[in-house]
Protein backbone atom coordinates (compact mmCIF):
# COMPACT_ATOMS: atom_id res chain seq x y z
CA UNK A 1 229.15 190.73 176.91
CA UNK A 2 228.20 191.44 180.84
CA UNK A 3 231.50 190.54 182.79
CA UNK A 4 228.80 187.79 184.95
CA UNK A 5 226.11 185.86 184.06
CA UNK A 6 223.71 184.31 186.73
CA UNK A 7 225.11 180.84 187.28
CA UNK A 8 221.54 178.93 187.43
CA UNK A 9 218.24 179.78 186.42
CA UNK A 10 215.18 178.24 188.10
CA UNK A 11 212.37 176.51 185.81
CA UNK A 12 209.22 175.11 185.90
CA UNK A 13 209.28 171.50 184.70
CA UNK A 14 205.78 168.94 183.90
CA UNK A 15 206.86 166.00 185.82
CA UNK A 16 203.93 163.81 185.05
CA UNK A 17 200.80 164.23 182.69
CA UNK A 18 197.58 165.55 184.92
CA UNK A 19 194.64 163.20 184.98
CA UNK A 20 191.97 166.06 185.48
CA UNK A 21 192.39 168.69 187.53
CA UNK A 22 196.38 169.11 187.68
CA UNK A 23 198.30 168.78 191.11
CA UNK A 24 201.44 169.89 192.71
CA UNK A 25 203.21 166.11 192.30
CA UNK A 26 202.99 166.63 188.26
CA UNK A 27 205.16 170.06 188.35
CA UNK A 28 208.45 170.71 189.90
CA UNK A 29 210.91 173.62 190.31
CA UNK A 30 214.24 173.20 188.94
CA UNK A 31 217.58 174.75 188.75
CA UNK A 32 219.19 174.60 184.84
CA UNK A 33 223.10 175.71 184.48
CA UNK A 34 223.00 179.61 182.79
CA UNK A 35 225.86 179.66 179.78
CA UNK A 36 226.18 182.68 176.94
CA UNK A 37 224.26 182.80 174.16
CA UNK A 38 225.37 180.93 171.03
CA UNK A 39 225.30 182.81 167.33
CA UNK A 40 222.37 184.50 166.61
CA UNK A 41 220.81 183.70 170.38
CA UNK A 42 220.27 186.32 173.07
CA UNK A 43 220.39 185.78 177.23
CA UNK A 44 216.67 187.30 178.81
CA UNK A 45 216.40 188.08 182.29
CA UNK A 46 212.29 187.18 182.09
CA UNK A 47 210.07 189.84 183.92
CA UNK A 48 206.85 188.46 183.14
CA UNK A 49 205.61 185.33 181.94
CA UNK A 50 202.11 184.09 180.74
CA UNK A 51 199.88 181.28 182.11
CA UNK A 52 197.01 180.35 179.52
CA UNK A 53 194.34 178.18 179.99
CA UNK A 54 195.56 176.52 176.67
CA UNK A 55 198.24 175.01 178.52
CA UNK A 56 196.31 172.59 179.87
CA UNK A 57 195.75 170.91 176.59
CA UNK A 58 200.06 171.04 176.29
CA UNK A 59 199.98 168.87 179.38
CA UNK A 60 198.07 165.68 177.59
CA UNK A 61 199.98 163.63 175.54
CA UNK A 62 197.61 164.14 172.56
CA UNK A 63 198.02 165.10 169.25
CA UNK A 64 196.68 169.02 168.42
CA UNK A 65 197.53 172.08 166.83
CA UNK A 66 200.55 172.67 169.25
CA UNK A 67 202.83 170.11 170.22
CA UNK A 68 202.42 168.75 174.07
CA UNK A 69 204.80 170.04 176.63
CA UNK A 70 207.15 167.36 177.06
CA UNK A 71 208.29 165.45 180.68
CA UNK A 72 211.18 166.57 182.70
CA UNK A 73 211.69 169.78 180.05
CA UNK A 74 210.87 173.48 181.02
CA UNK A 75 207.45 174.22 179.82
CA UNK A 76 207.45 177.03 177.49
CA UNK A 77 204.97 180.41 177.19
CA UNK A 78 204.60 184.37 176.48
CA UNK A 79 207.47 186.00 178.48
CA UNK A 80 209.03 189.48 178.30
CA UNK A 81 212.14 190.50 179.68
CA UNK A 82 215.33 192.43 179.45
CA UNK A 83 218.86 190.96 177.36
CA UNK A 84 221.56 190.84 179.42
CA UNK A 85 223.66 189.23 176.43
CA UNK A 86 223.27 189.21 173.53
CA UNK A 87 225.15 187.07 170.21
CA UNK A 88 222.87 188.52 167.86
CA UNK A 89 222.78 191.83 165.39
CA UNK A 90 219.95 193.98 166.03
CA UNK A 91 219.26 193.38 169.85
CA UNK A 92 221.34 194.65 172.07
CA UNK A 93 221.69 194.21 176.39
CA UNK A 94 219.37 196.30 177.84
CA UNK A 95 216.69 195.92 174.92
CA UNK A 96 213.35 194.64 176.03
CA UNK A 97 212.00 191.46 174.22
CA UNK A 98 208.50 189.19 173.89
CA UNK A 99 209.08 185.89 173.36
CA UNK A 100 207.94 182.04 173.58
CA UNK A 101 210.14 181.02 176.35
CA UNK A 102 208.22 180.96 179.84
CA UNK A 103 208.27 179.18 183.03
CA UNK A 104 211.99 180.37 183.91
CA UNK A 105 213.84 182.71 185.38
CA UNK A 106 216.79 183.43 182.24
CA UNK A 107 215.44 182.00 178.88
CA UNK A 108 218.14 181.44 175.49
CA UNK A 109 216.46 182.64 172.98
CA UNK A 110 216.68 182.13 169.00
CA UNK A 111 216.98 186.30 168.23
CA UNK A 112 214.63 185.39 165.13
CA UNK A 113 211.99 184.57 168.12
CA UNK A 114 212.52 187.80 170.10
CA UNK A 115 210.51 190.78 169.47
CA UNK A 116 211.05 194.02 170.99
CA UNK A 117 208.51 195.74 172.65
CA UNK A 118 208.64 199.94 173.70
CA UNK A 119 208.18 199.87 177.35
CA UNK A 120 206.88 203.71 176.68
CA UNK A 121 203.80 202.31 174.81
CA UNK A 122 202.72 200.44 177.63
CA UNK A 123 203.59 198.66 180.57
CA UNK A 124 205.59 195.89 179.71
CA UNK A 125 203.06 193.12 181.46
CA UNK A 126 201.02 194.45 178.61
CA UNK A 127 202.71 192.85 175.80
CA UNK A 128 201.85 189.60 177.56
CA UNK A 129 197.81 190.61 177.46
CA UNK A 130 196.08 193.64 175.84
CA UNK A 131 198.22 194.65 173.37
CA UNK A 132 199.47 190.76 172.39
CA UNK A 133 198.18 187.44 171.95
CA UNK A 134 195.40 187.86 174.49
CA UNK A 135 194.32 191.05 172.70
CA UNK A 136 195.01 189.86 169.09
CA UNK A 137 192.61 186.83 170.38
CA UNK A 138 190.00 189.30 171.44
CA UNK A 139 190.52 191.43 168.11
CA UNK A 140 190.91 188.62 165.20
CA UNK A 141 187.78 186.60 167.22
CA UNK A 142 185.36 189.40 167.11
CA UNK A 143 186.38 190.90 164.09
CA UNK A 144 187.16 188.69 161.66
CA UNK A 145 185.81 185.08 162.24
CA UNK A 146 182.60 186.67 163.98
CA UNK A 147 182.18 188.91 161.37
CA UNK A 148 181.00 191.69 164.06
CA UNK A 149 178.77 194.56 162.25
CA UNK A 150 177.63 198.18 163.69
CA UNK A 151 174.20 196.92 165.57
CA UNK A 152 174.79 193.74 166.79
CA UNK A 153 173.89 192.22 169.94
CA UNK A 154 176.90 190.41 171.61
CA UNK A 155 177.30 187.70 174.38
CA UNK A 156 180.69 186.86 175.96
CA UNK A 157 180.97 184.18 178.36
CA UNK A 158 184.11 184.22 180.54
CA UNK A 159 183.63 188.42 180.26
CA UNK A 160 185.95 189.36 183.12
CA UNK A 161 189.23 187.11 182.00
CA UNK A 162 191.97 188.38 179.84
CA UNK A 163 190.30 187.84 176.35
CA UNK A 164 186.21 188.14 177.47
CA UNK A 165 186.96 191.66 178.83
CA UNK A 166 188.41 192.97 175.74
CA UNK A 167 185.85 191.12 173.29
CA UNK A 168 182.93 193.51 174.87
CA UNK A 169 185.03 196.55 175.45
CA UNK A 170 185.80 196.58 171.58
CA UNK A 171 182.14 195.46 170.74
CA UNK A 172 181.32 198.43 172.45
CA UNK A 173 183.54 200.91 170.51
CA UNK A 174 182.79 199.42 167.42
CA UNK A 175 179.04 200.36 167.57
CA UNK A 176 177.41 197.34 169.35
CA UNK A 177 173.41 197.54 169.83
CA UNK A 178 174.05 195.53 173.67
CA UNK A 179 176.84 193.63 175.17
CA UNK A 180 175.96 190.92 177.50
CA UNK A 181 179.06 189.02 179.50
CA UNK A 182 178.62 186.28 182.16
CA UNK A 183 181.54 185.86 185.10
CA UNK A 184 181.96 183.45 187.96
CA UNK A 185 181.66 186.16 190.49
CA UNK A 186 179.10 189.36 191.60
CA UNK A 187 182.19 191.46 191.69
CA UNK A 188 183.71 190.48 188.57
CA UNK A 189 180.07 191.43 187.30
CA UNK A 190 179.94 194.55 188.61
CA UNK A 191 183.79 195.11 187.05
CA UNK A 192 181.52 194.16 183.49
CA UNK A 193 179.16 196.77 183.83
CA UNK A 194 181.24 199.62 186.01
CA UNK A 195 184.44 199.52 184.29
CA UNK A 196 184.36 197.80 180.95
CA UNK A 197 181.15 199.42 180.00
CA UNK A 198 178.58 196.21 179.74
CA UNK A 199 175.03 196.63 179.18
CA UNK A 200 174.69 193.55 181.30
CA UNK A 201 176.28 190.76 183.34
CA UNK A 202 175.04 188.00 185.46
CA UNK A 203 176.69 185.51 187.32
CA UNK A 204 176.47 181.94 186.07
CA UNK A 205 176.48 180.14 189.65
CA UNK A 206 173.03 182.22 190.24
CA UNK A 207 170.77 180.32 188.40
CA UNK A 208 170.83 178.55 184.68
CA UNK A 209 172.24 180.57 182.17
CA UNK A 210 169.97 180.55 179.51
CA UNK A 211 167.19 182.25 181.70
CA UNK A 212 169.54 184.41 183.04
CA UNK A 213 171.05 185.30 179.05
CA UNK A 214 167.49 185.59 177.65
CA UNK A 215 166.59 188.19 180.95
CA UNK A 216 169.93 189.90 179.45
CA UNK A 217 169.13 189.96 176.23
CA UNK A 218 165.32 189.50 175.74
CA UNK A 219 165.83 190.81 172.11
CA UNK A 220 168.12 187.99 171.21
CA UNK A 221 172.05 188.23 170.28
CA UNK A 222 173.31 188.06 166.88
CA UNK A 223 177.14 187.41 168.29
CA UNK A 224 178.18 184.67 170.67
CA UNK A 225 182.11 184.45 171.96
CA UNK A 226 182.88 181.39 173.53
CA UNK A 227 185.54 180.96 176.53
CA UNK A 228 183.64 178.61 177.97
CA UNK A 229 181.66 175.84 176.51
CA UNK A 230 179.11 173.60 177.88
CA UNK A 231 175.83 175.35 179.11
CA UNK A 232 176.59 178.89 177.81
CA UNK A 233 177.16 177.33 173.97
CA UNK A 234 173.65 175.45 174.89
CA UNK A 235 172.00 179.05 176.27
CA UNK A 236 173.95 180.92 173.58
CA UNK A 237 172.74 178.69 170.47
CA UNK A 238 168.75 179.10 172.35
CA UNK A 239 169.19 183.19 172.33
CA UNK A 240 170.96 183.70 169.01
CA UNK A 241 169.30 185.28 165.97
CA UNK A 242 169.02 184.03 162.44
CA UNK A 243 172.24 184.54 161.08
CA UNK A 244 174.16 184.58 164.43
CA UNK A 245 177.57 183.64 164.39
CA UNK A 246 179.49 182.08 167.46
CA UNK A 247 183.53 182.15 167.85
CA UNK A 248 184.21 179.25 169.48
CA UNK A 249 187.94 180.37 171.36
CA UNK A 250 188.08 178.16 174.28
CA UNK A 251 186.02 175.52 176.89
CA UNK A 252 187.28 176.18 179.73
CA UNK A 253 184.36 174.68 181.48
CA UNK A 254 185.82 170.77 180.35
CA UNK A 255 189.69 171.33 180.48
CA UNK A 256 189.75 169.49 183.03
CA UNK A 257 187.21 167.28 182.46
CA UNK A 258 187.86 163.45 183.11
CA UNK A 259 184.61 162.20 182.03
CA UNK A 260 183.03 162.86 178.03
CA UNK A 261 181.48 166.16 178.20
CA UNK A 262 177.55 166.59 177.46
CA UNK A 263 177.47 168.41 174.27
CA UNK A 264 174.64 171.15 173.30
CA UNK A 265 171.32 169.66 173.19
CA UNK A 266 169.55 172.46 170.64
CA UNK A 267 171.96 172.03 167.94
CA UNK A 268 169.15 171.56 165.35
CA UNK A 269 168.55 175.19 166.35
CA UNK A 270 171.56 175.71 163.99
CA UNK A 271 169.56 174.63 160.75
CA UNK A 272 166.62 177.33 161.17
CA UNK A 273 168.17 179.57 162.78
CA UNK A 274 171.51 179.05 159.71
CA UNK A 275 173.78 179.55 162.55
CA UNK A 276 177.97 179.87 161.97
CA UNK A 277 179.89 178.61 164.69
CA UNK A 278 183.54 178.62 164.17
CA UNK A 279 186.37 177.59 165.99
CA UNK A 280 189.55 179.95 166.33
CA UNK A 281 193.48 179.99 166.67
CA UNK A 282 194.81 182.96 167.15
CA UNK A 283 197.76 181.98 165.33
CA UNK A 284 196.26 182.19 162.15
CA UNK A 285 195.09 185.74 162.23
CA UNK A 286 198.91 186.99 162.53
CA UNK A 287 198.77 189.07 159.47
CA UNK A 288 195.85 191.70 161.76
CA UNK A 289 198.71 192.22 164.32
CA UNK A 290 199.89 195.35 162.88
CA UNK A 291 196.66 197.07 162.69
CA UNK A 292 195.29 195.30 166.37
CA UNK A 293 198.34 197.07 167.80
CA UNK A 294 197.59 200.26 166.15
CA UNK A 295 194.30 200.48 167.06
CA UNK A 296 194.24 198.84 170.44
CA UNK A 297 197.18 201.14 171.47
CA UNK A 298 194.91 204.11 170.56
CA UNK A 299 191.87 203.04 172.44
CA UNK A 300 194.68 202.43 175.35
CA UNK A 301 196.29 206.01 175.04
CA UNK A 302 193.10 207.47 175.14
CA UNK A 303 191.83 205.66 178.33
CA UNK A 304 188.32 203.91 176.07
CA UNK A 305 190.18 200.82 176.91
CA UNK A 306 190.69 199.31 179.85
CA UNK A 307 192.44 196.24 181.29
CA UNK A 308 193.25 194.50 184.95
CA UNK A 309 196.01 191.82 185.61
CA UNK A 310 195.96 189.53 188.24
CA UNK A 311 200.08 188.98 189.24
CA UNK A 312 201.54 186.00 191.18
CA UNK A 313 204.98 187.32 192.68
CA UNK A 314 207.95 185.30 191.92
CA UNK A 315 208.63 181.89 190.17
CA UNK A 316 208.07 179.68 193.08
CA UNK A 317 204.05 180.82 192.92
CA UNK A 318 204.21 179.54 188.90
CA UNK A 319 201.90 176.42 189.22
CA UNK A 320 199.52 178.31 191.95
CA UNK A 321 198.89 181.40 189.33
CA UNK A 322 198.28 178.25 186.53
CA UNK A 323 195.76 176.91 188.61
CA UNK A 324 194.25 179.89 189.99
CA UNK A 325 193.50 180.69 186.28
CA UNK A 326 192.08 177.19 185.99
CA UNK A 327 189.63 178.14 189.22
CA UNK A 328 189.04 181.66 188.04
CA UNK A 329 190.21 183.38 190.14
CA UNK A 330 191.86 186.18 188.02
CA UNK A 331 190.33 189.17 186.77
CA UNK A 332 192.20 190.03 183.67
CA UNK A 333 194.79 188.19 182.22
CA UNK A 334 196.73 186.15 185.09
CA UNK A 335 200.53 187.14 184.82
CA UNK A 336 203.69 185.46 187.16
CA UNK A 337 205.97 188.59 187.96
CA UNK A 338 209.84 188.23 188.21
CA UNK A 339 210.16 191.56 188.47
C-alpha cells in the first residue's frame, strides 16, 4: 500500500435532469474524500475518461436498457487509469486498468470490474475508442446485426465520429463495392475520403440528404448504419436495395429533442423493398470482443486502420467535451484527459 493517498478526488456530479439541450446549472464539480480500497477493490488514478452521446439518455429519469444517472452522485463512464492501491489478487499498483467508473479524478473500483489493458498494444486513450466499446460498436454493428457481405454498398451517417469512422474503414477492408459517409463539416469530409479511405462524403448542412446520398450512391446501398436518425434514416430507407439492412446504433439528431420527433415518411418502402432495420446494444455482442480485438489490433499494427481523438484537458473541461460531442464538434471519439 502507497505510504499517501490523494486526500480528495474531484467529480462530476448531474445536479438536475436537462430539459433539452443540457446546461452548465444541471452539472457541478465536486470534491469526494479519497480512502483505501476495501477487499477485493482497487484505488485508479483515471487518465482518460469517455463522454458518449448515450449519456444523454442516463440524464432523463426514464426507464431503458441502462439505469439513469442518478442526482447529486458522480456520473459514471469508460475510464482507464493506473492503481495506485490495490486490495485485490491479480492487480497490482502500477497495473493499468479499463473500467466503468468516469467523471472523476480517483475511482474505487470492484477488481471484478477492472480490466487490464497493455499500454504496448496501443495508446492507452485507445482502450476508451478503437480497440473498445466504440470499436466493438463499429465491429458487432457492421458485422453481425448488418450482416455485411463482400460487395456491398454501405452508407454511414455520423462518418467522422468515433464509431462512423471505423464502420467504413472496416467496410472497406472487408471487401465493400462503395462506402458513402455524411459529416457535419467540409473538413471532416475531406478526413472521410483522404484518410479513412471513403468513396464518398458530403456534408449534410449542404443541401437535403437524400439528393445528396443518391448523387453518392446512384447505384443504391445495400447497408445503412445509423448514428443519426431523422432525415438520413428517411434518405437511407429511399436509396437502399431490396434486401438492405440498416443498424440502427444511435439518433443523435433528437437527443436532445424537446418536441416528438418526425419519424420516416417512406417506411412502406420497407415492405417492397423487405428491408431489416435493427436496433443495436453493444452490450450484447460481448462474446465478438476477443476476436474484434484481435483483428482490429492487426489492422492497427499494420497502419490499414486509422483513428483521431478529440481531447479536452483536465476534469474541469468534463461537461464542455460532453457537449461539444453533443454539437459535433469532435472528430473521432471525444476523450477528457487527466493525464
Amino acid at each position: 500500500m502507497p505510504a499517501a493517498l490523494p486526500a480528495s478526488s474531484r467529480e462530476w456530479h448531474l445536479v438536475a435532469r436537462p430539459h433539452g439541450w443540457p446546461k452548465a446549472e444541471d452539472f457541478a464539480l465536486r470534491e469526494a474524500p479519497v480512502t483505501a480500497p476495501g477487499e477485493g477493490r482497487v484505488l485508479v488514478r483515471n487518465l482518460y475518461f469517455s463522454v458518449d452521446p448515450y449519456m444523454r439518455g442516463r440524464m432523463n429519469d426514464v426507464k431503458s436498457y441502462t439505469p439513469p444517472f442518478k442526482l447529486d452522485h458522480p456520473m459514471d463512464g469508460g475510464a482507464v487509469g493506473e492503481v495506485i492501491a490495490s486490495n485485490a489478487d491479480g492487480i497490482a499498483v502500477g497495473d493499468h486498468v479499463l473500467h466503468g467508473l468516469g467523471w472523476r479524478e480517483y475511482a474505487d473500483v470492484p477488481a471484478q470490474h477492472a480490466v487490464k489493458v497493455d499500454p504496448s498494444l496501443a495508446p492507452l486513450s485507445a482502450y476508451l475508442g478503437v480497440l473498445g466499446m466504440t470499436g466493438l460498436t463499429a465491429y458487432a454493428g457492421l458485422f453481425e446485426v448488418a450482416s455485411f457481405k463482400e460487395g456491398d454498398a454501405v452508407f454511414v451517417s455520423g462518418a467522422a465520429g468515433a464509431v462512423g469512422s471505423q464502420v467504413g474503414q472496416m467496410a472497406k477492408l472487408k471487401g465493400a463495392s462503395r462506402v458513402i459517409g455524411s459529416a457535419g463539416s467540409d473538413e471532416k469530409v475531406r478526413l472521410l475520403v483522404e484518410e479513412y479511405g471513403f468513396d464518398a462524403a458530403f456534408n449534410y448542412k449542404n443541401g437535403p440528404v437524400a439528393e445528396q446520398l443518391r448523387e453518392a450512391a446512384p447505384e443504391g446501398i445495400d447497408v445503412y448504419f445509423d448514428n443519426v436518425g431523422g432525415e438520413h434514416l428517411e434518405a437511407a430507407i429511399s436509396s437502399l436495395n431490396v434486401h438492405g439492412r440498416v443498424t440502427v446504433c444511435g439518433m443523435i439528431a433528437q437527443y436532445n429533442a424537446t418536441e416528438p420527433t418526425p419519424g420516416p415518411r417512406n417506411l412502406a418502402l420497407v415492405i417492397g423493398k423487405r428491408l431489416r432495420i435493427q436496433g443495436m446494444l453493444v452490450g450484447d455482442h460481448a462474446a465478438l470482443q476477443p476476436r474484434f480485438v484481435q483483428e482490429a489490433a492487426g489492422w492497427l499494427a499494420s497502419g490499414e486502420l486509422k483513428y483521431r481523438e478529440t481531447f479536452a484537458e483536465g476534469i474541469e473541461n468534463g461537461f464542455e467535451a460532453f457537449l461539444g460531442l453533443l454539437r459535433g464538434e469532435n472528430t473521432g471519439k471525444m476523450i477528457v484527459s487527466l493525464a
